[in-house]
C-alpha atoms as a PDB file:
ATOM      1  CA  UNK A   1       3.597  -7.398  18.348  1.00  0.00           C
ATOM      2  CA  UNK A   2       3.652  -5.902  15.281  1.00  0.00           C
ATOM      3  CA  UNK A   3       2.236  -2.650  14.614  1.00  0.00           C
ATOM      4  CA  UNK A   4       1.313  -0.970  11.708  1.00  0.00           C
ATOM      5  CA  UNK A   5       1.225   3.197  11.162  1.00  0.00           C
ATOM      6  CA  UNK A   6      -0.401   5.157   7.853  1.00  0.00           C
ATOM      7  CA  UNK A   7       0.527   8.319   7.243  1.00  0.00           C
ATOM      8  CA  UNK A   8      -0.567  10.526   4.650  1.00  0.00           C
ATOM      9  CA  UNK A   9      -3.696  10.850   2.234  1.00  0.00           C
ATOM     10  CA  UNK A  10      -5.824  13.605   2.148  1.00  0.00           C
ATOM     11  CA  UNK A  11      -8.083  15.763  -0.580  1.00  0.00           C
ATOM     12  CA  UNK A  12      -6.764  15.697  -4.242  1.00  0.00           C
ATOM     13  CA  UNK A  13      -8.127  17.549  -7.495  1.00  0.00           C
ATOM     14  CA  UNK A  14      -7.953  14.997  -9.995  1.00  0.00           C
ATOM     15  CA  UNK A  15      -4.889  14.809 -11.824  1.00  0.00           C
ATOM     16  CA  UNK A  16      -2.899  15.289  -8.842  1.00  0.00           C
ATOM     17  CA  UNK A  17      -0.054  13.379  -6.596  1.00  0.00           C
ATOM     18  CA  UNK A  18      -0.419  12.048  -3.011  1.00  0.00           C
ATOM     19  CA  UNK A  19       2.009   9.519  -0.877  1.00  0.00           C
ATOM     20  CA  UNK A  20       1.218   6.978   1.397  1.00  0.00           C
ATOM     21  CA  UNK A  21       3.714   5.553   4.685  1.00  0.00           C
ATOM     22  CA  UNK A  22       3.353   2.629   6.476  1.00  0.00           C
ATOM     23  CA  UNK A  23       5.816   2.231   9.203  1.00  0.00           C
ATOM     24  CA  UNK A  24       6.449  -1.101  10.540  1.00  0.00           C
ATOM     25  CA  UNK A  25       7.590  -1.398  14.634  1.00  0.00           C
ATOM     26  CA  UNK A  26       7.799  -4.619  16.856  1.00  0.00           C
ATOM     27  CA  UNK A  27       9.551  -7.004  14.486  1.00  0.00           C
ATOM     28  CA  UNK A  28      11.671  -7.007  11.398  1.00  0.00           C
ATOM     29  CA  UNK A  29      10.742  -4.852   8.827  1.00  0.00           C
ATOM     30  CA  UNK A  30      12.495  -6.864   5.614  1.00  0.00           C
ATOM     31  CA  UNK A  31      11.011 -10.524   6.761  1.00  0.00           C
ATOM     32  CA  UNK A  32       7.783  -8.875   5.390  1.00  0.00           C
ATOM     33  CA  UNK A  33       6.258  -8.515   1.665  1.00  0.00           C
ATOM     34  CA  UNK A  34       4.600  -5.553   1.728  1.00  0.00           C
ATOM     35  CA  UNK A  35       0.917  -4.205   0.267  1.00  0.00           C
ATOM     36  CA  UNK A  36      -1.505  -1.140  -0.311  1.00  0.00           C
ATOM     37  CA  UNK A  37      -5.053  -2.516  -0.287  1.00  0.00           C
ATOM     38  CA  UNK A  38      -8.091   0.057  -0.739  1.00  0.00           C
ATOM     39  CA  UNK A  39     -11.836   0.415  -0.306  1.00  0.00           C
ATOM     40  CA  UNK A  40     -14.370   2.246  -1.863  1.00  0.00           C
ATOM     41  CA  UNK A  41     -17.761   2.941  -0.293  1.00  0.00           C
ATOM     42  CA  UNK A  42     -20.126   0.644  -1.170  1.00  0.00           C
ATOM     43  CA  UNK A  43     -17.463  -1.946  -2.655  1.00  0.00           C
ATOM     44  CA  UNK A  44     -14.729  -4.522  -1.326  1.00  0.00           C
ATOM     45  CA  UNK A  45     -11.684  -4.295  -0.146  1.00  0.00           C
ATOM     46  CA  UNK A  46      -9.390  -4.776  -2.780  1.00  0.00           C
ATOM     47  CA  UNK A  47      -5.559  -5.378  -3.978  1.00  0.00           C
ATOM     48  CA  UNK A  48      -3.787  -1.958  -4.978  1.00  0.00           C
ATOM     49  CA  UNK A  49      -0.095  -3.044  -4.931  1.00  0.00           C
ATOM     50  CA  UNK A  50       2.272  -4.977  -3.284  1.00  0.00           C
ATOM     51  CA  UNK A  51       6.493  -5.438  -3.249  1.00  0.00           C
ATOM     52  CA  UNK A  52       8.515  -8.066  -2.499  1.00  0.00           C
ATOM     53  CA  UNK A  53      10.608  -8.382   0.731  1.00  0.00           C
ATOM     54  CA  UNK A  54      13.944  -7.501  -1.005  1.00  0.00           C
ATOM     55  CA  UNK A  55      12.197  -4.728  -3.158  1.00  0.00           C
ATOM     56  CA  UNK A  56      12.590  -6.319  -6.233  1.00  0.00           C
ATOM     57  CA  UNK A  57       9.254  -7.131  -6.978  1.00  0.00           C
ATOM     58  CA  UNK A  58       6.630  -5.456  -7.257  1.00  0.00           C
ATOM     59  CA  UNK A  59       2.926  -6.022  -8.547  1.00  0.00           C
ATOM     60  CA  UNK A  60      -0.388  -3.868  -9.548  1.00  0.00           C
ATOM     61  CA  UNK A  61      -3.928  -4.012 -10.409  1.00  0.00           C
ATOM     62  CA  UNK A  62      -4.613  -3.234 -13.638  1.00  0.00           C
ATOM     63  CA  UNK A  63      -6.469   0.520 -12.876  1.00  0.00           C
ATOM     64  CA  UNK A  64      -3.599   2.292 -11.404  1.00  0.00           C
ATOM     65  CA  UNK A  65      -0.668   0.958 -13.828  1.00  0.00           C
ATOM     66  CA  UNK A  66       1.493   3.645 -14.655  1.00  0.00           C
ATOM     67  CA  UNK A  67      -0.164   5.813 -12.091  1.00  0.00           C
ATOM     68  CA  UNK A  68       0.962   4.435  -8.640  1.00  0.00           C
ATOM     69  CA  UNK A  69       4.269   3.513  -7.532  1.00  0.00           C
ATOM     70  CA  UNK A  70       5.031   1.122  -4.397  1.00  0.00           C
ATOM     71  CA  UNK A  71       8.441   1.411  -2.713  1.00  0.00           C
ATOM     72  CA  UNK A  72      10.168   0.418   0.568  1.00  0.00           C
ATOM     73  CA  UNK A  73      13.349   1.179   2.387  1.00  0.00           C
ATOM     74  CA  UNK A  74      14.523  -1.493   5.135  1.00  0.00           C
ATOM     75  CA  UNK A  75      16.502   0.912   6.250  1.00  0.00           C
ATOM     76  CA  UNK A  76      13.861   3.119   7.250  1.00  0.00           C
ATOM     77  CA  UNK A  77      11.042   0.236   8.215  1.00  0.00           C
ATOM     78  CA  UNK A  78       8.945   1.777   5.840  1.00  0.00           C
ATOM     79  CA  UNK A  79       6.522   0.956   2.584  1.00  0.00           C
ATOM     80  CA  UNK A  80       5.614   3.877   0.296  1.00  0.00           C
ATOM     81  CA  UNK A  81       2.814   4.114  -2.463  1.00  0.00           C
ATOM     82  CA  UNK A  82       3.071   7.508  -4.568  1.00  0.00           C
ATOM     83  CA  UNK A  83      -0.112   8.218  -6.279  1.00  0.00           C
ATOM     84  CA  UNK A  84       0.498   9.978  -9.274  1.00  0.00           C
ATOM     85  CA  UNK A  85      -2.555  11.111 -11.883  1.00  0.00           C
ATOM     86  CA  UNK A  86      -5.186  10.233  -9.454  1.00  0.00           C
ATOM     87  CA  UNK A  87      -8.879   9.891 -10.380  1.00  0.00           C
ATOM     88  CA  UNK A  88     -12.345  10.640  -9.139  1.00  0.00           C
ATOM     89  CA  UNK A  89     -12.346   6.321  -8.642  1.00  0.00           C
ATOM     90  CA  UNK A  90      -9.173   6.222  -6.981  1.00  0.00           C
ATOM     91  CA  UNK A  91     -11.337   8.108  -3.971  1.00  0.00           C
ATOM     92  CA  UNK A  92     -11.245   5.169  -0.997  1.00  0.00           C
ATOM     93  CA  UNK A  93      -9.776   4.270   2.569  1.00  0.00           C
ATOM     94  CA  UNK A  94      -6.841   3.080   1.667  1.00  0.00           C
ATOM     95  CA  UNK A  95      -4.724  -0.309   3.823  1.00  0.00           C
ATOM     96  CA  UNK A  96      -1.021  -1.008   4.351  1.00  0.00           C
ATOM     97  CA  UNK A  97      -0.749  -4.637   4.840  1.00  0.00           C
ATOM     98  CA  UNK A  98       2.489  -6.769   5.858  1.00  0.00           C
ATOM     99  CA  UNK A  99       3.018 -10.188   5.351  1.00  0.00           C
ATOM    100  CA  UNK A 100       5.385 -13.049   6.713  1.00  0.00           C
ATOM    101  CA  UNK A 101       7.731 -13.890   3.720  1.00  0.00           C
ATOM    102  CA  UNK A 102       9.976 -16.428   3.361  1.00  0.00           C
ATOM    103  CA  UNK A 103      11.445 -16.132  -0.028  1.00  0.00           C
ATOM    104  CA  UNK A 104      12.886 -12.641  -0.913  1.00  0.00           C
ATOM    105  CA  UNK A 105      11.760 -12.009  -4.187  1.00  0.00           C
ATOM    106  CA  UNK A 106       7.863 -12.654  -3.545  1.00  0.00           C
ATOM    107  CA  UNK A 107       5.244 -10.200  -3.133  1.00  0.00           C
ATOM    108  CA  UNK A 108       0.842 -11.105  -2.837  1.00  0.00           C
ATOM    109  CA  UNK A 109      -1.907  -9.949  -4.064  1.00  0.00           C
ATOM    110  CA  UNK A 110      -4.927 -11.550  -2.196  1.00  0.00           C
ATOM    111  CA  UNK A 111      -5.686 -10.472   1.390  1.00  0.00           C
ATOM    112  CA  UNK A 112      -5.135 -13.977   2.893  1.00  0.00           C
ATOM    113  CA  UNK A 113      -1.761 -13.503   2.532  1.00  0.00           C
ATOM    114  CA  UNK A 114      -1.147 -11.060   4.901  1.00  0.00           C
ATOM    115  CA  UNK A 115      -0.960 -11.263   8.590  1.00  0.00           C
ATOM    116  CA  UNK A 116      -0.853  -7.688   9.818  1.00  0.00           C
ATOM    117  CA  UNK A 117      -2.848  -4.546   8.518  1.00  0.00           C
ATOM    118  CA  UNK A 118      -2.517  -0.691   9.722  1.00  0.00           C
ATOM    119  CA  UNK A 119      -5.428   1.219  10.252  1.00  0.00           C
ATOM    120  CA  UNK A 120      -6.843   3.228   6.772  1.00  0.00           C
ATOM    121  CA  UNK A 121      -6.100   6.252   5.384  1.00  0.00           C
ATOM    122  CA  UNK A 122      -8.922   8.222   3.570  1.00  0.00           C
ATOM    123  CA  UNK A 123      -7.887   9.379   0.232  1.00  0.00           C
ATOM    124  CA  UNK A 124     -10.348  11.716  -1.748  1.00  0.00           C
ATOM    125  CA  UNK A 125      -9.997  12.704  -5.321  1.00  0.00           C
ATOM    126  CA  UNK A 126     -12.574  15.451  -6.083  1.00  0.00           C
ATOM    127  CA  UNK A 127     -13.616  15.741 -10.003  1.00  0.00           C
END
């Protein structure tokens, strides 16, 4: 079975840098794309970022462009996001998401795709 582990988040001033881990155990790491989802009270979950099963991909919504970096190392079974100039509205629980992939170089955005999530990770930026 596999299973899913977050690590990280926490309180932020705006302006400042957290990371996110997602560890992947009970099957192999690089048959999966990988993807950060996040929700904000009140709202949706929604698509953050995602990578490709080879790493060579990756995709982002439009609001953190620039801001947020996705990684992985299939090495190390894990999926990174580095949050970089966060902002009040990046404040949510935040999802690591892994999904069967059979070409290399693909990566999703919508939730369907995915077929295994870890539990969230509440990130806070304060103003």
């Amino acid at each position: 079975q596999v299973r899913l582990v977050v690590s990280g988040g926490g309180l932020v001033q705006a302006g400042g840098a957290l990371s996110l881990s997602c560890a992947l155990s009970g099957h192999t790491f690089s048959n999966y794309a990988m993807g950060w989802f996040r929700q904000a009270p009140g709202k949706e979950r929604e698509f953050v970022a995602a990578i490709s099963r080879d790493g060579d991909n990756t995709g982002y919504t439009d609001s953190v462009k620039g801001r947020f970096t996705i990684s992985r190392d299939n090495a190390k079974n894990t999926a990174n996001l580095q949050m970089d100039s966060l902002k009040p509205e990046d404040t949510a629980v935040y999802y690591c998401a892994a999904g069967r992939s059979i070409f290399g170089r693909t990566y999703y955005s919508r939730q369907s795709e995915y077929d295994f999530w870890g539990q969230g990770t509440q990130v806070t930026v304060s103003s």
